[in-house]
Protein backbone atom coordinates (compact mmCIF):
# COMPACT_ATOMS: atom_id res chain seq x y z
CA UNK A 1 -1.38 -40.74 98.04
CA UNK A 2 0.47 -39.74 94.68
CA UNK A 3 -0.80 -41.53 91.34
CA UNK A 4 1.46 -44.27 90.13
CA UNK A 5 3.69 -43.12 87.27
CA UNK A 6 4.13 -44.81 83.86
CA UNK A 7 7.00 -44.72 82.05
CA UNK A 8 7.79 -41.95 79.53
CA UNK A 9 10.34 -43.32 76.67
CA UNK A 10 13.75 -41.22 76.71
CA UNK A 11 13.29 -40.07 73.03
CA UNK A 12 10.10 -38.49 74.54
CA UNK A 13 11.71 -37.24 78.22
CA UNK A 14 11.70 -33.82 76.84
CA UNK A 15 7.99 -33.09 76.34
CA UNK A 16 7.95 -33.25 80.47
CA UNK A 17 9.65 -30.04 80.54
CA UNK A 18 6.94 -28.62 77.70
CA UNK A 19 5.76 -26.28 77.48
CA UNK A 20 8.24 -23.86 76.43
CA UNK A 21 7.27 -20.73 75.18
CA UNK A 22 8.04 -21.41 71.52
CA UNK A 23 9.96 -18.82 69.91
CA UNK A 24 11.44 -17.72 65.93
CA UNK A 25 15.12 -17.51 66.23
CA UNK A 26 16.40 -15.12 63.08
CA UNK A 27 19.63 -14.85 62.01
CA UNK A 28 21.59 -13.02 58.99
CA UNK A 29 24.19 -15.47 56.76
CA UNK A 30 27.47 -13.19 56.35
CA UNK A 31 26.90 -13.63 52.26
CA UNK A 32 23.81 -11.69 50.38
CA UNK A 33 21.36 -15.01 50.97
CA UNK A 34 18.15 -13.82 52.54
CA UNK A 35 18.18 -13.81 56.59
CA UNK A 36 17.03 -17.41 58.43
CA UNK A 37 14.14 -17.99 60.96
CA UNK A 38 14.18 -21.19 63.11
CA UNK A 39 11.17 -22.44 65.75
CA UNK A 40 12.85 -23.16 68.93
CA UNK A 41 10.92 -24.46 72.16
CA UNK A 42 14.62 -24.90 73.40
CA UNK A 43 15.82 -21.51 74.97
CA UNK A 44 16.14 -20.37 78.87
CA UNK A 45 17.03 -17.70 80.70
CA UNK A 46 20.87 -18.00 81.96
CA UNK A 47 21.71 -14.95 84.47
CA UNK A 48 20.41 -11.56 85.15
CA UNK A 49 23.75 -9.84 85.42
CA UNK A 50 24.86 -10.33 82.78
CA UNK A 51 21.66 -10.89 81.26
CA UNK A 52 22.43 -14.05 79.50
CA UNK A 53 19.90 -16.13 77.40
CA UNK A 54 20.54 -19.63 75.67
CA UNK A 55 18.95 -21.52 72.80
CA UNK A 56 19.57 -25.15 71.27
CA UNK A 57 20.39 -25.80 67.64
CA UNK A 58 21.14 -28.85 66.31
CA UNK A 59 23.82 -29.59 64.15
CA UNK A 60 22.26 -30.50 61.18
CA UNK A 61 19.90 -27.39 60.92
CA UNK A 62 20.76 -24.58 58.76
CA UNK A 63 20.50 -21.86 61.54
CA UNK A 64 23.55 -23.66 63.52
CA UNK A 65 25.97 -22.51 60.98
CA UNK A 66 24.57 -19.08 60.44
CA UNK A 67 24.74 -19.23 64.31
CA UNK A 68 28.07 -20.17 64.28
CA UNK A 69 29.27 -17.99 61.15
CA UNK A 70 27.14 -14.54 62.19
CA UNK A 71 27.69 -15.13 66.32
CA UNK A 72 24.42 -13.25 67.00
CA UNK A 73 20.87 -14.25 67.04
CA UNK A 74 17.44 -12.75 67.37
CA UNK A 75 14.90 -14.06 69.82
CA UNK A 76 11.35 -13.22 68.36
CA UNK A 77 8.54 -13.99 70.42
CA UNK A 78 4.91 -14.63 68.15
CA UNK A 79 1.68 -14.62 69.20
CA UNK A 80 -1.19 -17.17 68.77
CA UNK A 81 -2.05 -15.16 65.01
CA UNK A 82 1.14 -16.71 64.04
CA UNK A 83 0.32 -19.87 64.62
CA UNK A 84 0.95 -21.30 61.41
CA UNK A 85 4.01 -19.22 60.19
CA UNK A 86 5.26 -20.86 63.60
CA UNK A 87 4.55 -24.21 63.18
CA UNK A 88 5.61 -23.68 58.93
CA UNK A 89 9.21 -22.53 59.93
CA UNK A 90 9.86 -25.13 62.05
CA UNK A 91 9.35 -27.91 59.10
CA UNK A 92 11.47 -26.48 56.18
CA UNK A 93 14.71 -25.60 55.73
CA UNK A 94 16.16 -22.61 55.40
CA UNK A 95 18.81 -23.87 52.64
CA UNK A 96 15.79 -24.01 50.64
CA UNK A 97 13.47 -21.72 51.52
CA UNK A 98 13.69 -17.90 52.25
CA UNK A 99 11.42 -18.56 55.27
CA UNK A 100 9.97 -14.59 55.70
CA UNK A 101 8.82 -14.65 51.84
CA UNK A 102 7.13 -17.83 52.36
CA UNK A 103 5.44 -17.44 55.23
CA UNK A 104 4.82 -13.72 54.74
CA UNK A 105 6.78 -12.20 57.48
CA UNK A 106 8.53 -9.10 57.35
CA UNK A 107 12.02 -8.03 58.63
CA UNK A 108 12.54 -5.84 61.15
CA UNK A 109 15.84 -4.07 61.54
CA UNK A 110 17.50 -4.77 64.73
CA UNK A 111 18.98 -1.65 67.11
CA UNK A 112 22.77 -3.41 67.94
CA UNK A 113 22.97 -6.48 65.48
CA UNK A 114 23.02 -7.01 61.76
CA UNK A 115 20.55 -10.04 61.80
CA UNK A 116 16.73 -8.73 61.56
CA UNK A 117 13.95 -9.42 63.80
CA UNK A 118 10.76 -10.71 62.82
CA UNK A 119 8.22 -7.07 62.22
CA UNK A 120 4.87 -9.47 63.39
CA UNK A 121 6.27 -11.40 66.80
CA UNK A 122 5.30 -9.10 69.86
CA UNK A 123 8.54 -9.09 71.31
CA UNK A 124 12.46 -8.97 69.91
CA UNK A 125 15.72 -9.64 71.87
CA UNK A 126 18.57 -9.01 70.34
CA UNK A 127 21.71 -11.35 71.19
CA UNK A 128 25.55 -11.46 70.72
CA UNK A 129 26.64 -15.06 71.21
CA UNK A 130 28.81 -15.53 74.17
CA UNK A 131 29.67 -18.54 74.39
CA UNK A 132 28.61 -21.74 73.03
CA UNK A 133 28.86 -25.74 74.33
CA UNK A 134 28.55 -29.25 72.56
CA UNK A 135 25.56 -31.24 73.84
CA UNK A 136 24.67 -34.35 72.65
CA UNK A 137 24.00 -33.52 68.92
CA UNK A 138 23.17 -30.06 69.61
CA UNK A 139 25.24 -26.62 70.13
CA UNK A 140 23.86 -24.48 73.20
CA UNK A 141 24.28 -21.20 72.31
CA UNK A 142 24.84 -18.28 75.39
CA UNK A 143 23.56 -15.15 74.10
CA UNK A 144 24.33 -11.14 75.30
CA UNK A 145 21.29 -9.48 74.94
CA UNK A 146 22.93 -6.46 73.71
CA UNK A 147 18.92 -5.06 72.61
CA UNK A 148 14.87 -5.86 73.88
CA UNK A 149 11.60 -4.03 72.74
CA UNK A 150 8.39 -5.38 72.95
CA UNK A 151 4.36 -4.55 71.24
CA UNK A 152 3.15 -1.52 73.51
CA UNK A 153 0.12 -3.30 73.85
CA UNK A 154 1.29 -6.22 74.72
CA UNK A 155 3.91 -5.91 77.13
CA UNK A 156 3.61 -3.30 80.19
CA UNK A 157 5.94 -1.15 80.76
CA UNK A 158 5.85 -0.30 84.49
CA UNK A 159 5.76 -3.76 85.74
CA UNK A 160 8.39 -5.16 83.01
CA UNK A 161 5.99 -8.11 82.42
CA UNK A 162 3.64 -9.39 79.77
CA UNK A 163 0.08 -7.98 79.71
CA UNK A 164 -2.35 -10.81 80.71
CA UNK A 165 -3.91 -10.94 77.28
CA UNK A 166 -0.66 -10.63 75.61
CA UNK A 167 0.55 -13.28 77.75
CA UNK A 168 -2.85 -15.77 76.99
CA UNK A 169 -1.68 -15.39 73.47
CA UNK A 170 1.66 -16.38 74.02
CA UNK A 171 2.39 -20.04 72.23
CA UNK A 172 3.99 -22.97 74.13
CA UNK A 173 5.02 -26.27 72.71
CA UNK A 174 3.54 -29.31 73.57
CA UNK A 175 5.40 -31.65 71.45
CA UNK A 176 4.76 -32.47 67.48
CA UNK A 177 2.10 -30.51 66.25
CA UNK A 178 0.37 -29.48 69.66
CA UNK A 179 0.84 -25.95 70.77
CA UNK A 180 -0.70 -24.03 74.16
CA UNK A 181 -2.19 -21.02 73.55
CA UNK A 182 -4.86 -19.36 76.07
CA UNK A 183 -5.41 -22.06 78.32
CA UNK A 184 -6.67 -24.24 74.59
CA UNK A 185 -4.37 -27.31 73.06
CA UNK A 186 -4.53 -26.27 69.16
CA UNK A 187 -3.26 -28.51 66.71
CA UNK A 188 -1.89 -27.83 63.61
């Protein structure tokens, strides 16, 4: 017979759906300010033909309107060594801070978009946004992928899936400063 379940407030619904892989969503502003990074644990898969990815901003945050404005993204997928750049971009503000200077990441030119990638993550997709929908106090954002490469070592090839240690490295969120990584809660 099942366990009895306890309640789980709505403000903390979400974290039942955790872990998501987490991933750095980069974008370029259309002026000469340095290009954004955002942590998202938000994004999905949408449709394989067209291949069709989404991600959740919310309204207030910086990378919505360079979102909106630029109408392409990156999806940058880090590793558990970037842990703490990770964790660090998702708790300032882009306004304020040129995220890849502070956190020492480098840019890495994408193939079909003019925002960068991020040169450490182990995999980049590059996205044109599609479409994009009002939900609650967040835009979902439908991206093209339009581009994808991914580390050699980490990803194979053949099988078009992660490599199992690549994949143990991968980071997924838990909820506030708890993270998956390996089959090990970290905390940060």
């Amino acid at each position: 017979m099942p366990n009895p379940k306890k309640e789980v407030p709505i403000s903390k619904s979400t974290s039942l759906i955790n872990p998501g892989c987490v991933v750095l969503a980069s974008m370029k502003p259309l002026n000469h300010n340095p290009a954004n990074i955002i942590t998202l644990a938000w994004q999905t898969p949408l449709s394989i033909n067209p291949k069709l990815l989404g991600i959740s901003i919310g309204f207030k945050r910086y990378s919505h309107h360079l979102t909106e404005q630029a109408g392409e993204f990156v999806i940058n997928i880090p590793a558990k060594r970037l842990l703490q750049q990770v964790h660090g971009c998702g708790r300032v503000s882009g306004r304020d801070t040129d995220k890849y200077k502070e956190f020492n990441l480098h840019e890495e030119s994408s193939e079909k978009i003019d925002s960068p990638g991020i040169k450490e993550c182990v995999g980049i997709i590059e996205c044109k946004v599609e479409n994009q929908f009002v939900t609650g106090d967040h835009t979902f954002f439908v991206g093209k992928v339009v581009h994808a490469r991914a580390d050699e070592d980490a990803f194979d090839f053949q099988k078009n899936c992660w490599k199992q240690d690549a994949a143990n490295n991968l980071l997924y969120h838990l909820g506030g400063n708890k993270y998956l990584t390996g089959g090990e809660i970290v905390e940060v």
